[in-house]
C-alpha atoms as a PDB file:
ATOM      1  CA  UNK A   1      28.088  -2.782 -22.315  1.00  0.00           C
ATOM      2  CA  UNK A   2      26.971  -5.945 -24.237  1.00  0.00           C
ATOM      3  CA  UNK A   3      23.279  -6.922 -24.119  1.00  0.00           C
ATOM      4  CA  UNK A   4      22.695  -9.171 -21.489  1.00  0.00           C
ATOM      5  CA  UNK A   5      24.504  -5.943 -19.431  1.00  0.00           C
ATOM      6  CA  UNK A   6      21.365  -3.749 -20.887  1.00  0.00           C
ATOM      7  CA  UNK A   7      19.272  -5.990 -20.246  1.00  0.00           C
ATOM      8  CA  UNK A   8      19.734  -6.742 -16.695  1.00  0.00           C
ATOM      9  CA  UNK A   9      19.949  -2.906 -16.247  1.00  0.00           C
ATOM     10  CA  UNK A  10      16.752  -2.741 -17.408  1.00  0.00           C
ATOM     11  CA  UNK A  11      15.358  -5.555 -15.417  1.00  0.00           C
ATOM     12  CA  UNK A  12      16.565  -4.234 -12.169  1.00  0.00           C
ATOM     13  CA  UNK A  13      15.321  -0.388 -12.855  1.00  0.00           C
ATOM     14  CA  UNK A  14      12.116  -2.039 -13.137  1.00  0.00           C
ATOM     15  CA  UNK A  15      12.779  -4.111  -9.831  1.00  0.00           C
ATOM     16  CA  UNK A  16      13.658  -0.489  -7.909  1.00  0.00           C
ATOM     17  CA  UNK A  17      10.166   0.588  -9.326  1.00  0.00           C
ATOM     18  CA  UNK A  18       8.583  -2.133  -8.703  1.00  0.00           C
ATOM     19  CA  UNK A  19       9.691  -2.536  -4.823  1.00  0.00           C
ATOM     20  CA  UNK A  20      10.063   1.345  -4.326  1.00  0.00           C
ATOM     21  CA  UNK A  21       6.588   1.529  -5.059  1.00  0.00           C
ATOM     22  CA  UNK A  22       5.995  -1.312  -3.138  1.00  0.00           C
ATOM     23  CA  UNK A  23       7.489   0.034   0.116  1.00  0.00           C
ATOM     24  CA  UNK A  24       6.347   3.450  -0.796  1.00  0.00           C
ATOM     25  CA  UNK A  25       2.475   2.362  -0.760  1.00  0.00           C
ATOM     26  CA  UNK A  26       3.583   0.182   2.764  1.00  0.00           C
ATOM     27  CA  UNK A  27       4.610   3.434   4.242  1.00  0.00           C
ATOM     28  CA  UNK A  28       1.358   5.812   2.836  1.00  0.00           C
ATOM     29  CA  UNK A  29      -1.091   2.756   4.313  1.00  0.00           C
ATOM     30  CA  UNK A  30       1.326   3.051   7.628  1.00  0.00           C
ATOM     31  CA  UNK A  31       1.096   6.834   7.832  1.00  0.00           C
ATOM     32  CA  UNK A  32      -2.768   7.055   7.141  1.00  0.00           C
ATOM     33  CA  UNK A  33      -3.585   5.038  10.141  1.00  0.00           C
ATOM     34  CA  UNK A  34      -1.280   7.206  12.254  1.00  0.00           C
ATOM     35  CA  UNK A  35      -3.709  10.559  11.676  1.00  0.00           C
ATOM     36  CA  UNK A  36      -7.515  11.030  13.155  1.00  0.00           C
ATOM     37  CA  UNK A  37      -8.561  13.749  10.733  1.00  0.00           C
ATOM     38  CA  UNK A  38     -10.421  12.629   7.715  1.00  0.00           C
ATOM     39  CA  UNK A  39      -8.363  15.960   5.397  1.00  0.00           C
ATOM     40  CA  UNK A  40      -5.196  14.567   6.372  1.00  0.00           C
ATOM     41  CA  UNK A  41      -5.824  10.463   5.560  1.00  0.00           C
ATOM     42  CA  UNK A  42      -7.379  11.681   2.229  1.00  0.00           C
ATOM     43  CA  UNK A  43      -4.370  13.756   1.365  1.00  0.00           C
ATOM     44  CA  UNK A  44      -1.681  10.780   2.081  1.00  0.00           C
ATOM     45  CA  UNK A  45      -3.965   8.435   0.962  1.00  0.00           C
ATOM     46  CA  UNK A  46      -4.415  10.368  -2.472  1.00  0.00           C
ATOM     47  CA  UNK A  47      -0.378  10.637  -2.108  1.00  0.00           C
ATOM     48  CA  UNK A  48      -0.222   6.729  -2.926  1.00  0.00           C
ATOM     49  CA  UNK A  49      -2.246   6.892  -5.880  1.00  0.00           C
ATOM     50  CA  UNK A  50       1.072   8.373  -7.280  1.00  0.00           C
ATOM     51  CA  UNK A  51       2.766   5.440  -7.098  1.00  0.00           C
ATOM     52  CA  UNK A  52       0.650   3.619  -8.916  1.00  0.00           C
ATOM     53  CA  UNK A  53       2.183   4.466 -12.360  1.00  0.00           C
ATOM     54  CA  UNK A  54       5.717   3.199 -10.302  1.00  0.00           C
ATOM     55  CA  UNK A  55       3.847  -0.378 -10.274  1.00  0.00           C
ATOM     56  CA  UNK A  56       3.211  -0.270 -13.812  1.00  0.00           C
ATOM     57  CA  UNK A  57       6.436   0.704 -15.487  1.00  0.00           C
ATOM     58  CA  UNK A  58       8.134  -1.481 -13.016  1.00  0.00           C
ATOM     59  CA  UNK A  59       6.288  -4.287 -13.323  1.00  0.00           C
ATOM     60  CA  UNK A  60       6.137  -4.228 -16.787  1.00  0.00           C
ATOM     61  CA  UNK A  61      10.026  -3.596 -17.608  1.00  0.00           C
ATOM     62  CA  UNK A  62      10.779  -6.347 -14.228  1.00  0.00           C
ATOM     63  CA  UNK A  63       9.006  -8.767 -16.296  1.00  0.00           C
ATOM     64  CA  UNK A  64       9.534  -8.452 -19.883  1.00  0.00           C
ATOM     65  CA  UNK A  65      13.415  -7.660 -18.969  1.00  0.00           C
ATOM     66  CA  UNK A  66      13.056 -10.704 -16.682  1.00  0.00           C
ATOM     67  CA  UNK A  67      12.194 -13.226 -19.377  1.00  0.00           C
ATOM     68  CA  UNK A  68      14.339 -11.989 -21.781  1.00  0.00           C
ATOM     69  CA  UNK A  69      17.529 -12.737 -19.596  1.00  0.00           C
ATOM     70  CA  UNK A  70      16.578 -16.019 -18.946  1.00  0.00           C
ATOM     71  CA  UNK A  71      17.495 -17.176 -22.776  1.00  0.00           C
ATOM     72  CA  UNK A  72      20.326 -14.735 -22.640  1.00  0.00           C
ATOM     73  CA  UNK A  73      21.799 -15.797 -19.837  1.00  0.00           C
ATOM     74  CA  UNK A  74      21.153 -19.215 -20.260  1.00  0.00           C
ATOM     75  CA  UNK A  75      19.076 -20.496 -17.906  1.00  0.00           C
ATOM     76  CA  UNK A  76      15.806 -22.335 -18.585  1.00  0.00           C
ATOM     77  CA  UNK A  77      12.246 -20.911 -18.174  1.00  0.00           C
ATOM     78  CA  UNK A  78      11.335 -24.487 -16.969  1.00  0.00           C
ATOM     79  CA  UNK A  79      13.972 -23.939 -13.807  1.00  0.00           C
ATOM     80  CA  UNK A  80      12.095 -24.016 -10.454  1.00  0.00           C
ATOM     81  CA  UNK A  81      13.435 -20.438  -9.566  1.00  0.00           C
ATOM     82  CA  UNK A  82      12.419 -19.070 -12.768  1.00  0.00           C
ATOM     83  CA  UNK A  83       8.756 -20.367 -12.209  1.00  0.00           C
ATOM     84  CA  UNK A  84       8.488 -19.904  -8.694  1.00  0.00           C
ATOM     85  CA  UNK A  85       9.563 -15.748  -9.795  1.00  0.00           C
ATOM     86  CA  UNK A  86       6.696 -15.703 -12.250  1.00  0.00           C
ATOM     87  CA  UNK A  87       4.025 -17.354  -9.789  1.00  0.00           C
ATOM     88  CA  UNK A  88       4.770 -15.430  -6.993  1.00  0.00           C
ATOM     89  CA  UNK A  89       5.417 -12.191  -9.084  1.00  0.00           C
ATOM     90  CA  UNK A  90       1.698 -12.644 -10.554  1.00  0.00           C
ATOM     91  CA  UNK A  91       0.457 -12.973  -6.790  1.00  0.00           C
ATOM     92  CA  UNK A  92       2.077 -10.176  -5.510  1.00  0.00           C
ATOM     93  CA  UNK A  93       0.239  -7.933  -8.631  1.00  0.00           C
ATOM     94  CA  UNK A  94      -3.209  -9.542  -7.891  1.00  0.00           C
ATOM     95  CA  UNK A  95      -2.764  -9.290  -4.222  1.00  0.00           C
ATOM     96  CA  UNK A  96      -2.114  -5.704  -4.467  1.00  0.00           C
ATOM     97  CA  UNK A  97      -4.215  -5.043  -6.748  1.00  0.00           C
ATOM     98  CA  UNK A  98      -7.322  -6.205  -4.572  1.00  0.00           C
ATOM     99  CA  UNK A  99      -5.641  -5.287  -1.231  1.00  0.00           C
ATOM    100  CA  UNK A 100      -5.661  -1.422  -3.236  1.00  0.00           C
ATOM    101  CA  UNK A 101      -9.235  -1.593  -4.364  1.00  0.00           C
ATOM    102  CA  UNK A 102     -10.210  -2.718  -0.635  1.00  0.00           C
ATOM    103  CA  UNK A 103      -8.712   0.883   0.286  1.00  0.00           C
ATOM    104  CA  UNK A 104     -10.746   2.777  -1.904  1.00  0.00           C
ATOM    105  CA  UNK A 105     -13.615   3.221   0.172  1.00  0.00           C
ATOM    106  CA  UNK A 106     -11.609   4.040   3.157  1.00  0.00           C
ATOM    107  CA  UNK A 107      -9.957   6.812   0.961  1.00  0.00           C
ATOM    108  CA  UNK A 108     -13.690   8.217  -0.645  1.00  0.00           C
ATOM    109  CA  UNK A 109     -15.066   8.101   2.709  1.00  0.00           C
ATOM    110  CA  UNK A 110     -12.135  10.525   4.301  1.00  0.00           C
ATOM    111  CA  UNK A 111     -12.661  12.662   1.379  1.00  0.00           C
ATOM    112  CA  UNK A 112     -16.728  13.210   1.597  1.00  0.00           C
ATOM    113  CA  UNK A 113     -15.985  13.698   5.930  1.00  0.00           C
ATOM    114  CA  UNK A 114     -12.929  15.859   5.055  1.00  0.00           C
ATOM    115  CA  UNK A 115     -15.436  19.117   4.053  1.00  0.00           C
ATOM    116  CA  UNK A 116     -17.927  18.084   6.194  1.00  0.00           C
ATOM    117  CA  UNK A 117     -16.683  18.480   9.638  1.00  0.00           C
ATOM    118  CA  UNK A 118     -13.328  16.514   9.500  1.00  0.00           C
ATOM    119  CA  UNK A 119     -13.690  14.484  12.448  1.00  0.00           C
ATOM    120  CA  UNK A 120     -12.843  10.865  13.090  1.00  0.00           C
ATOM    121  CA  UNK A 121     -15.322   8.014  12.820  1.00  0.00           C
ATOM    122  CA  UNK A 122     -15.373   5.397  13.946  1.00  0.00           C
ATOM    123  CA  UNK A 123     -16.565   3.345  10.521  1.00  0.00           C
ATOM    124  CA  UNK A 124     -13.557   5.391   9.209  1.00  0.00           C
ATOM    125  CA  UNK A 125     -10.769   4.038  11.290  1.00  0.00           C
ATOM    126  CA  UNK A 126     -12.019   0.783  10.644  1.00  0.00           C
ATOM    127  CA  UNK A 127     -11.965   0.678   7.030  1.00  0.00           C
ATOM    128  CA  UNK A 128      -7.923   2.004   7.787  1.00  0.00           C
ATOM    129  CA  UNK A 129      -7.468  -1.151   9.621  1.00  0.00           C
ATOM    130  CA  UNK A 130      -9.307  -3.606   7.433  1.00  0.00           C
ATOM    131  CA  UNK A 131      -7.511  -6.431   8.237  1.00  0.00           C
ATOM    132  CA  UNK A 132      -8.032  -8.259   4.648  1.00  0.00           C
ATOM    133  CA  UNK A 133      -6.974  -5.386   3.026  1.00  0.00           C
ATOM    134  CA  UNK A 134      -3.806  -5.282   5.080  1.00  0.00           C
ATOM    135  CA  UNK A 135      -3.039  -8.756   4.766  1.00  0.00           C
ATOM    136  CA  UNK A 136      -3.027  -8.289   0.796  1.00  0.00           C
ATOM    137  CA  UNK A 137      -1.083  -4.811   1.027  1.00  0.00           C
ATOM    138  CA  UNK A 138       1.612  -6.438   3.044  1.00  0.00           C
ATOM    139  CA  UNK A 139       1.785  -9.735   1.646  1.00  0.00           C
ATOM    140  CA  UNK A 140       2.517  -8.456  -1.681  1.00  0.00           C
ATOM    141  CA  UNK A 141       4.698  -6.032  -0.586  1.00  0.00           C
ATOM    142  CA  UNK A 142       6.448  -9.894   1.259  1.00  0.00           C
ATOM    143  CA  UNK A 143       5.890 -11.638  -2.377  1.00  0.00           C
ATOM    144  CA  UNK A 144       7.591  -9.146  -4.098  1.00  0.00           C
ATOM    145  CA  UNK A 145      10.958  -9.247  -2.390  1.00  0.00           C
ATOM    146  CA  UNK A 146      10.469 -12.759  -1.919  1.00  0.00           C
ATOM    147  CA  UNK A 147      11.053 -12.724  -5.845  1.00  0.00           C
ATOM    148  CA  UNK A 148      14.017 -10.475  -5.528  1.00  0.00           C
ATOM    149  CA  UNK A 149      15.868 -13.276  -3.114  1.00  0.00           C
ATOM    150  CA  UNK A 150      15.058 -16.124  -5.874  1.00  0.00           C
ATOM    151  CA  UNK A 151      16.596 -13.398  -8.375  1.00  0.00           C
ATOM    152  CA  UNK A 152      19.474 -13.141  -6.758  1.00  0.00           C
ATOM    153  CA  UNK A 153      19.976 -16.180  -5.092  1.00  0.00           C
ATOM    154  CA  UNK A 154      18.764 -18.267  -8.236  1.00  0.00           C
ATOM    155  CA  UNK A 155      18.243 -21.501  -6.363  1.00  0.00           C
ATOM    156  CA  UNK A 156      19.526 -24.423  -8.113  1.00  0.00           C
ATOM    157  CA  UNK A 157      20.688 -22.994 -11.151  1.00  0.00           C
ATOM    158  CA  UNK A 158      24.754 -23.847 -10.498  1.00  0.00           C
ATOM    159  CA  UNK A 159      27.524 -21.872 -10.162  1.00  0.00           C
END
């Protein structure tokens, strides 16, 4: 295997991450709303912490990777695709990033009513279905493989 072979094999493990992780924290934020008790939307919502380091590695080898192959496979970091990638890569991080830290109270708040008397509240089930939160959650989970069509599909960049 030559290098720009390496290098887009490193670029893509980092895509599988990246989007595993992606669709991984889609499903935890899915499940969590499908339970009442407070000790079982702590426990899956402590599961997607986990994933977290996913986002990282992924995110970081997707992008350096990323760049890289753009000089060696001769394309030009001024091409639309290649900025559009970057732009909407960055959103996707920073909306999921604040989509995640608008969960964090709904997760600390099943945890303190999990020893209590794990029953549902009302205040609980509506930080679950916090609509901004959501929003972010899903629409960087949407940014994300919006990037992976303009990597594949590389629009404008010829033959």
């Amino acid at each position: 295997m030559g290098k720009y072979e390496w290098l887009l094999f490193l670029h893509m493990t980092g895509a599988f991450l990246f989007l595993g992780a992606a669709v991984a924290s889609l499903i935890f934020t899915f499940a969590s709303q499908r339970y009442e008790r407070p000790s079982e939307i702590a426990l899956i919502l402590r599961l997607a912490s986990y994933v977290i380091p996913a986002f990282a590695i992924g995110g970081l080898l997707l992008l350096v990777f990323g760049i890289w192959l753009v000089s060696v496979g001769g394309y030009d970091y001024t091409d639309g695709w290649v900025i559009a990638a970057l732009v909407l890569f960055i959103l996707s991080n920073v909306a999921g990033a604040v989509g995640g830290k608008r969960a964090e109270p709904a997760r600390e708040l099943a945890e303190r009513l999990a020893p209590e008397n794990d029953e549902p509240t009302l205040e609980l089930t509506a930080r679950l279905r916090d609509p901004v939160a959501l929003t972010l959650d899903y629409g960087a989970a949407l940014l994300g493989f919006v990037v992976l069509v303009l990597m594949i599909w590389k629009p404008g960049a010829g033959g």
